[in-house]
PDB file of N, CA and C in Angstrom:
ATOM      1  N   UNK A   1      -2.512-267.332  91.057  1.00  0.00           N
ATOM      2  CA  UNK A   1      -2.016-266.673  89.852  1.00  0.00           C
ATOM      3  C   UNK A   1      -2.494-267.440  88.623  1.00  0.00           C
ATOM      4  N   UNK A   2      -2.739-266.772  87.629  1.00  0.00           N
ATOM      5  CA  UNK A   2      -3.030-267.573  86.019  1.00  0.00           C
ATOM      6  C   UNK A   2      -1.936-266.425  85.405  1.00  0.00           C
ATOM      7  N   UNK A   3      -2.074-267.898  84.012  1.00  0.00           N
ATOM      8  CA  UNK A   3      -1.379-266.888  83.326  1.00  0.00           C
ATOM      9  C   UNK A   3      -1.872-266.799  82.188  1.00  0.00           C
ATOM     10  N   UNK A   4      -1.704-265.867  81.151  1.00  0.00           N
ATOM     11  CA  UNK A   4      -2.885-265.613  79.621  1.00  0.00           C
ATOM     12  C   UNK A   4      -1.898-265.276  78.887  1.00  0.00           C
ATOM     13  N   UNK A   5      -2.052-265.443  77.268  1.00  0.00           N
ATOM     14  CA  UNK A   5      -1.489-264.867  76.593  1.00  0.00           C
ATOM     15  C   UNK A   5      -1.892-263.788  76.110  1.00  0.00           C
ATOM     16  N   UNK A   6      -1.440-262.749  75.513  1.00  0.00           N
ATOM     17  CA  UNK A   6      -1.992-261.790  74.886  1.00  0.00           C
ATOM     18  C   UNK A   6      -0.656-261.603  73.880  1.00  0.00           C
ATOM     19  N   UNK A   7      -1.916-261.013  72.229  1.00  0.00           N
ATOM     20  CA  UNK A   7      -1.368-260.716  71.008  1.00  0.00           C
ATOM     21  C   UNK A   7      -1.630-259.018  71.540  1.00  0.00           C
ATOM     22  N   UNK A   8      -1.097-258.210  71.827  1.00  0.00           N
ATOM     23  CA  UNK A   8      -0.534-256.895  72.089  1.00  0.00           C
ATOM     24  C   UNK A   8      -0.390-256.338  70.403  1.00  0.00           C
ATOM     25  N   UNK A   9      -1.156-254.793  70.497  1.00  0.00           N
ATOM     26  CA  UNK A   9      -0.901-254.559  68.939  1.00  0.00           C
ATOM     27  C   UNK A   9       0.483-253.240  69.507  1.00  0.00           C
ATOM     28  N   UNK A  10       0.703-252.632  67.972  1.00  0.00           N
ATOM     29  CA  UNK A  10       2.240-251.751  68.141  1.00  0.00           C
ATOM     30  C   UNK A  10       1.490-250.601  68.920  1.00  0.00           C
ATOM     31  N   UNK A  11       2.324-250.285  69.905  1.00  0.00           N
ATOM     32  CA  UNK A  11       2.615-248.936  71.047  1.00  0.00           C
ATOM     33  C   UNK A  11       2.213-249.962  72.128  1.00  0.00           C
ATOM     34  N   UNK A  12       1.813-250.770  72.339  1.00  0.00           N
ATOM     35  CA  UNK A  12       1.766-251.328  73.427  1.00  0.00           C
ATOM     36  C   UNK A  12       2.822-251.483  74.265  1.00  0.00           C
ATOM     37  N   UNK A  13       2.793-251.786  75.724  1.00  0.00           N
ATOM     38  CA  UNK A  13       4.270-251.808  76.522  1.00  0.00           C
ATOM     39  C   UNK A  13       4.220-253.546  76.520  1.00  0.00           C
ATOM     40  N   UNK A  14       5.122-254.024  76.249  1.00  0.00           N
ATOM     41  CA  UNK A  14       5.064-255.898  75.785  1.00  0.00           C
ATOM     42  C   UNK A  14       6.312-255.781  77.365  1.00  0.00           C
ATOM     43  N   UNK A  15       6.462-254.995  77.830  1.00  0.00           N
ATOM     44  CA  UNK A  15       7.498-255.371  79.204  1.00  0.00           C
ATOM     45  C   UNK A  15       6.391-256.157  80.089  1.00  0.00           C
ATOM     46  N   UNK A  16       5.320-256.560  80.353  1.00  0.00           N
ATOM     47  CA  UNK A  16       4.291-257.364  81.525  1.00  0.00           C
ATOM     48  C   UNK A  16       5.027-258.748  80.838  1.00  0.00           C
ATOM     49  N   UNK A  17       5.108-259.318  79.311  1.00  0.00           N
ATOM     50  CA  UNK A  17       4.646-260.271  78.667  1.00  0.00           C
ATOM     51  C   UNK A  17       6.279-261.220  78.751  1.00  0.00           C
ATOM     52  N   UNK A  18       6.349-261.934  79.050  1.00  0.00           N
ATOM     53  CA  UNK A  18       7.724-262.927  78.508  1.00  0.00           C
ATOM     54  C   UNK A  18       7.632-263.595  77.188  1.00  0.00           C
ATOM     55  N   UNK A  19       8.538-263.832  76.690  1.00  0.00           N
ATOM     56  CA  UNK A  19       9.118-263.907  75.123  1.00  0.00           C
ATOM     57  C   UNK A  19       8.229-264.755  74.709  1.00  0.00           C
ATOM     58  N   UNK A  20       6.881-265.175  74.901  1.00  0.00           N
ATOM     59  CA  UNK A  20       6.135-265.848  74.206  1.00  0.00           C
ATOM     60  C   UNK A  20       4.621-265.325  74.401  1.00  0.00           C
ATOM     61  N   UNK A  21       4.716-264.194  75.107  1.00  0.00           N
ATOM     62  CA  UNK A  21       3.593-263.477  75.255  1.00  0.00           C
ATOM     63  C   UNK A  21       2.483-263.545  76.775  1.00  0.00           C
ATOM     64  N   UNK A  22       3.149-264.531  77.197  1.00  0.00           N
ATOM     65  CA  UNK A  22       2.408-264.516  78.114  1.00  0.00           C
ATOM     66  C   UNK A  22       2.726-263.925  79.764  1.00  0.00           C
ATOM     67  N   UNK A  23       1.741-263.641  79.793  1.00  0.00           N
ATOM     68  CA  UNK A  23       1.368-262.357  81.720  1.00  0.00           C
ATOM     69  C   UNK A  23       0.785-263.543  82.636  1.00  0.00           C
ATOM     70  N   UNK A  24       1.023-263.182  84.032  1.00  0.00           N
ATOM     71  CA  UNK A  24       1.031-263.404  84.820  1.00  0.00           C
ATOM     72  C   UNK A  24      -0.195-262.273  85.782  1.00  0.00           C
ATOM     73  N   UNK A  25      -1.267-262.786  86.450  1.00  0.00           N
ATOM     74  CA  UNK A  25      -2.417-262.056  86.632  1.00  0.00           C
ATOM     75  C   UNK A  25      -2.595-262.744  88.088  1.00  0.00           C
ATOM     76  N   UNK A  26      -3.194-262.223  89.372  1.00  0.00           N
ATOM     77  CA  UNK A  26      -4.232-262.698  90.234  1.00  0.00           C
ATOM     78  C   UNK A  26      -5.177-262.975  89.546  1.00  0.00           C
ATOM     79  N   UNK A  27      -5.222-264.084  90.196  1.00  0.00           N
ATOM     80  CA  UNK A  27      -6.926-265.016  90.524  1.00  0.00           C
ATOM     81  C   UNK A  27      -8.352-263.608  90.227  1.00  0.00           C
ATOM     82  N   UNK A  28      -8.892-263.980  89.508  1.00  0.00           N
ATOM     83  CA  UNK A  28     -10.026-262.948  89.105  1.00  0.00           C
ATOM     84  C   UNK A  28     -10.073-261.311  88.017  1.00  0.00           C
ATOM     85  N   UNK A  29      -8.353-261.916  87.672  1.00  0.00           N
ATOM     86  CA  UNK A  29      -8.557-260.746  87.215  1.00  0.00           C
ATOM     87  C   UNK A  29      -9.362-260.773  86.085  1.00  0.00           C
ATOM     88  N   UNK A  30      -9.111-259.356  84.991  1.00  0.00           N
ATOM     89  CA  UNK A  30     -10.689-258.789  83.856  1.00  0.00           C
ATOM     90  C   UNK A  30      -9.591-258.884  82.772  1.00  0.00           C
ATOM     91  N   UNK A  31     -10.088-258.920  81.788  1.00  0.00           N
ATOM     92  CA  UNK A  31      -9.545-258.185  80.641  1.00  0.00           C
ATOM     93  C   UNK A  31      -9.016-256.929  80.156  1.00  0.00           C
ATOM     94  N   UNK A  32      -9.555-256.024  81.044  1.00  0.00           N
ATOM     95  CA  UNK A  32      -9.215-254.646  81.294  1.00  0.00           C
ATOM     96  C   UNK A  32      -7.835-254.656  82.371  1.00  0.00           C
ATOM     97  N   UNK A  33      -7.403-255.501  82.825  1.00  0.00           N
ATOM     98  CA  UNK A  33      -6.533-255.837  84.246  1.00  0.00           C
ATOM     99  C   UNK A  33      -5.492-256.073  83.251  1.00  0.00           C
ATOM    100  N   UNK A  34      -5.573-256.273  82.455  1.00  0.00           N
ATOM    101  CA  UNK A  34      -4.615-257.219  81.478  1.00  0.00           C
ATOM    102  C   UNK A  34      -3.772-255.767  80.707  1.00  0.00           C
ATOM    103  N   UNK A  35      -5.538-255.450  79.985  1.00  0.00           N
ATOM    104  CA  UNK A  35      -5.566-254.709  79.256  1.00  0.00           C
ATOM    105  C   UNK A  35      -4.024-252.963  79.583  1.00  0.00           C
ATOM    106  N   UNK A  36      -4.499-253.094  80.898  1.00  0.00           N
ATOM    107  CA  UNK A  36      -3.788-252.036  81.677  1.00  0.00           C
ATOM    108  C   UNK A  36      -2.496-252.419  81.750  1.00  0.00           C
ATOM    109  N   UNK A  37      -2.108-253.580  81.912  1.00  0.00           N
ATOM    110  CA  UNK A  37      -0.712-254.057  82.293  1.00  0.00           C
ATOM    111  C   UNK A  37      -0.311-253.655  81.146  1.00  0.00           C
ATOM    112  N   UNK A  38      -0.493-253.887  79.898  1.00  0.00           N
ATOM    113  CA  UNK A  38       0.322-253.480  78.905  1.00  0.00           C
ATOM    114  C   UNK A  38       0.185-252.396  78.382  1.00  0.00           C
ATOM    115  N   UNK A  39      -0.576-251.185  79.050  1.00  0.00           N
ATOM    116  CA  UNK A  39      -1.019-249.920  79.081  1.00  0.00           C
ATOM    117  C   UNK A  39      -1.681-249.637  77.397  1.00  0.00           C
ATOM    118  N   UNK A  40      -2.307-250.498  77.215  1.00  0.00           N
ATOM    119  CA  UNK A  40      -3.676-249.776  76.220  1.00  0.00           C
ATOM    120  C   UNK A  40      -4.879-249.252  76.490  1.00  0.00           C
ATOM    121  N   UNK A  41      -5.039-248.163  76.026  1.00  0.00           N
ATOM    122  CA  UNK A  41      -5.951-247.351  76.641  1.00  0.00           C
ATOM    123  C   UNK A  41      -7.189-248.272  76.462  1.00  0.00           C
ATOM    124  N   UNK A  42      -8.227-247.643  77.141  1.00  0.00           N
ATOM    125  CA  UNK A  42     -10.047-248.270  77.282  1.00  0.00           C
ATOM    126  C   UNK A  42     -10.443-247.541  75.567  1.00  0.00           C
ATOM    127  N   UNK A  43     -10.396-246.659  75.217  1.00  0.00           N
ATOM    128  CA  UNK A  43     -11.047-245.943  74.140  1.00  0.00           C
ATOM    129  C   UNK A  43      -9.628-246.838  73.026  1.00  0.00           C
ATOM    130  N   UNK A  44      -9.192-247.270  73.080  1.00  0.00           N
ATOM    131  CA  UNK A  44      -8.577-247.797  71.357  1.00  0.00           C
ATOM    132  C   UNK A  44      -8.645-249.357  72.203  1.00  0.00           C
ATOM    133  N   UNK A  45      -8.986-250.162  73.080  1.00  0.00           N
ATOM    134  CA  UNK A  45     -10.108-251.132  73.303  1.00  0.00           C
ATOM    135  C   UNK A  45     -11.227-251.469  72.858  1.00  0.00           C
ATOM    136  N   UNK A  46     -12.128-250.599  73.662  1.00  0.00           N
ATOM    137  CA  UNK A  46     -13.443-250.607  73.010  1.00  0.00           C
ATOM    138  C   UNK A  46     -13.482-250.016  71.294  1.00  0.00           C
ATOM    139  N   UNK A  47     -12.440-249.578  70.381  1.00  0.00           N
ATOM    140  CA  UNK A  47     -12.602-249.429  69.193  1.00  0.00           C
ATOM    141  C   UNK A  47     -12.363-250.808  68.043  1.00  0.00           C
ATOM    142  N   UNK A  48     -11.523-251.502  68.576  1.00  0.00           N
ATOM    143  CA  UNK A  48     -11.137-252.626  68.302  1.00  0.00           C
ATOM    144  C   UNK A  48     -11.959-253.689  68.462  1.00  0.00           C
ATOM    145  N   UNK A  49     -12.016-255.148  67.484  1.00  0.00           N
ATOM    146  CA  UNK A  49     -12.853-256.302  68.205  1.00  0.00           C
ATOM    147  C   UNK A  49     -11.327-257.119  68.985  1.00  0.00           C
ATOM    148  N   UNK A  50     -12.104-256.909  70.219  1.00  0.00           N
ATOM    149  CA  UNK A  50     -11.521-257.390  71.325  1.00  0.00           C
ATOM    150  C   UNK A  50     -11.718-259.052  71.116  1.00  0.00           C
ATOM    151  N   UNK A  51     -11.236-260.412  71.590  1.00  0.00           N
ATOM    152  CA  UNK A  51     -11.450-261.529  71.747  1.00  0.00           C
ATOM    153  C   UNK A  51     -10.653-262.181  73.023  1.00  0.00           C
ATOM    154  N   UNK A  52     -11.480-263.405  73.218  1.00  0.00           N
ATOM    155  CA  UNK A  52     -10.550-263.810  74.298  1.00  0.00           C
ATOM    156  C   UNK A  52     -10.744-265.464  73.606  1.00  0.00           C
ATOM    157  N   UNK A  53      -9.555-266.240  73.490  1.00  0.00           N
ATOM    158  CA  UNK A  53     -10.260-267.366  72.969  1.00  0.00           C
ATOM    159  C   UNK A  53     -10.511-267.506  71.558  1.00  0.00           C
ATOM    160  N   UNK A  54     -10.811-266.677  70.660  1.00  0.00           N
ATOM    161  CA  UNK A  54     -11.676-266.485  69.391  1.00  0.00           C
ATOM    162  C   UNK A  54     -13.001-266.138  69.540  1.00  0.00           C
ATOM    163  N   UNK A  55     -13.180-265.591  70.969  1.00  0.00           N
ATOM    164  CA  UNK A  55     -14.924-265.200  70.901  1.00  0.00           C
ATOM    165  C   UNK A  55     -14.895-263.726  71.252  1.00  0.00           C
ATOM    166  N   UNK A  56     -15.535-262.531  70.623  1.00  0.00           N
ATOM    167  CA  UNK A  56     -16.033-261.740  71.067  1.00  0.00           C
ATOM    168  C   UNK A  56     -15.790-261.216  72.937  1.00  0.00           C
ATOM    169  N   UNK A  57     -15.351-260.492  73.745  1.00  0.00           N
ATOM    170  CA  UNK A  57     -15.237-259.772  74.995  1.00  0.00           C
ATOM    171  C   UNK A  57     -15.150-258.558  75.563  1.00  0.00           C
ATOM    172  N   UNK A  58     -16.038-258.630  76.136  1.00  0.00           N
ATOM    173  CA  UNK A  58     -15.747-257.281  77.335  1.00  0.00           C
ATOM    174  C   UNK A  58     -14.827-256.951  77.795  1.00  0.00           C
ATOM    175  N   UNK A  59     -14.506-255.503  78.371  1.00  0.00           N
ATOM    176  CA  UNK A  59     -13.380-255.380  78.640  1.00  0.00           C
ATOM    177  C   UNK A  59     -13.717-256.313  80.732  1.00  0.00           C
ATOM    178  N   UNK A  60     -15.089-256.255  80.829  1.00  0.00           N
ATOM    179  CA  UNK A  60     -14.939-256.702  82.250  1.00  0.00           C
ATOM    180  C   UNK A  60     -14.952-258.326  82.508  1.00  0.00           C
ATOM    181  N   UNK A  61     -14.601-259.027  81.499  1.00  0.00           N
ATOM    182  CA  UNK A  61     -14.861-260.913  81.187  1.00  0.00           C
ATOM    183  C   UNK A  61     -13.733-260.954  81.911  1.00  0.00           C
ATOM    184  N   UNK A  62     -13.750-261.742  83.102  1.00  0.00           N
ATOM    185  CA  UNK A  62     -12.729-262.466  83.957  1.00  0.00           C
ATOM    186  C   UNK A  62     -12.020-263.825  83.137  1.00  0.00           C
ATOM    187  N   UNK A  63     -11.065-263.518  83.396  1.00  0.00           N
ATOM    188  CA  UNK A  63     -10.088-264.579  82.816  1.00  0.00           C
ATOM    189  C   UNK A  63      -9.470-265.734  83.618  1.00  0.00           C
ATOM    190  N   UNK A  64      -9.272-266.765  82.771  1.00  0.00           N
ATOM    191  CA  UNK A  64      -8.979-267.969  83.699  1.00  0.00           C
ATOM    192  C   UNK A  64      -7.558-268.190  82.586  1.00  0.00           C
ATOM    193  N   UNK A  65      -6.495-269.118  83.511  1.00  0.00           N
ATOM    194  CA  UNK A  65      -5.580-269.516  83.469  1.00  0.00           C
ATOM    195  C   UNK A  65      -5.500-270.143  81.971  1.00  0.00           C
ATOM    196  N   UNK A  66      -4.581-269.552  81.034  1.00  0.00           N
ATOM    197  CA  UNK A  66      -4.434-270.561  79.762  1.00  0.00           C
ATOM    198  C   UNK A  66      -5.254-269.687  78.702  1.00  0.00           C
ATOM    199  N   UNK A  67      -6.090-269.065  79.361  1.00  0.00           N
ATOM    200  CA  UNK A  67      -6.635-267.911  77.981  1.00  0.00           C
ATOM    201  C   UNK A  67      -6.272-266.560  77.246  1.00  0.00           C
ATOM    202  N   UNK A  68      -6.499-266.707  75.831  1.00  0.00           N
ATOM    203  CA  UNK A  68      -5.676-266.079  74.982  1.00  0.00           C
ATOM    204  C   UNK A  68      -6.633-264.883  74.885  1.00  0.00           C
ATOM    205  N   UNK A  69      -5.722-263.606  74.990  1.00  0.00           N
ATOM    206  CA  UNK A  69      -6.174-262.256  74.626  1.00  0.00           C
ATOM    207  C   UNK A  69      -5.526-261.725  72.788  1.00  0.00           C
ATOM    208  N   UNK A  70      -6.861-261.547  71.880  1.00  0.00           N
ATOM    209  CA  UNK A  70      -6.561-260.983  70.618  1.00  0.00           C
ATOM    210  C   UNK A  70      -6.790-259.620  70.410  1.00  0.00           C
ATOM    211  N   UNK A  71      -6.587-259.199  69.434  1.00  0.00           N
ATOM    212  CA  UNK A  71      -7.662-258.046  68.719  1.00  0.00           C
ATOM    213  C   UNK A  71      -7.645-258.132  66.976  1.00  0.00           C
ATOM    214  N   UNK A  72      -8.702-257.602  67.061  1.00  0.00           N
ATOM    215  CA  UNK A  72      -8.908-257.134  65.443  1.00  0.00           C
ATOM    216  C   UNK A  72      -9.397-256.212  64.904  1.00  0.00           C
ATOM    217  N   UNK A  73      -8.792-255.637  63.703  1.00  0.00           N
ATOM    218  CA  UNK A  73      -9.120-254.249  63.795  1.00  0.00           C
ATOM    219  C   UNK A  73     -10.334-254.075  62.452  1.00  0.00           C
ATOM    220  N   UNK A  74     -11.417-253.191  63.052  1.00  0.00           N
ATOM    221  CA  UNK A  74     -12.738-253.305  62.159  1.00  0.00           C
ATOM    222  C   UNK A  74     -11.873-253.113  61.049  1.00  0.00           C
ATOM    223  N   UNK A  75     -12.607-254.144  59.737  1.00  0.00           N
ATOM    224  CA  UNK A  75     -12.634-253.744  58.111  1.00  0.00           C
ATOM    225  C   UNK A  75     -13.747-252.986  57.727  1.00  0.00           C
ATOM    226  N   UNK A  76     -13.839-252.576  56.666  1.00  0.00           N
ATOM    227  CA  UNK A  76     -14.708-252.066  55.556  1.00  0.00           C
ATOM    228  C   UNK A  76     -14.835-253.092  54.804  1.00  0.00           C
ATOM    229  N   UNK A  77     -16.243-253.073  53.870  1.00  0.00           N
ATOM    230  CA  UNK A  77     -15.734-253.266  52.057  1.00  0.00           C
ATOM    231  C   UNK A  77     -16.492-253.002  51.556  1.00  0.00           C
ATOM    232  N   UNK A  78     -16.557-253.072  50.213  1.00  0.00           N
ATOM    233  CA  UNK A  78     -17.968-252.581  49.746  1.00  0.00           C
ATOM    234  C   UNK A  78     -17.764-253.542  48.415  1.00  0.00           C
TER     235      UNK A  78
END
């Protein structure tokens, strides 16, 4: 088992996460594994910059024990 944190944005289901955010996963799981536990869809995923860490991720980047799941949502500016 590992466990990850994830920053979950609003409509998300935060019931996977205990009061400090962090899930509980098998060995190998993805980001998308995660992603599902807290039931956010793949299409408002891939719309978002996804991170794991502070770097850029796929929804298929395997996760190891202690790593943080973000998002951010594209800006504009002009």
């Amino acid at each position: 088992m590992i466990r990850v944190k994830v920053f979950p944005l609003l409509g998300c289901d935060r019931g996977a996460l205990d009061e400090r955010s962090w899930m509980e996963l098998e060995d190998g799981s993805t980001v998308g594994d995660a992603l599902r536990r807290i039931r956010m869809s793949p299409l408002k995923a891939k719309l978002l910059l996804l991170s794991v860490n502070g770097e850029r991720a796929p929804l298929s980047r395997a996760l190891h024990d202690g790593d943080v799941i973000g998002f951010f949502l594209p800006v504009s500016g002009g």
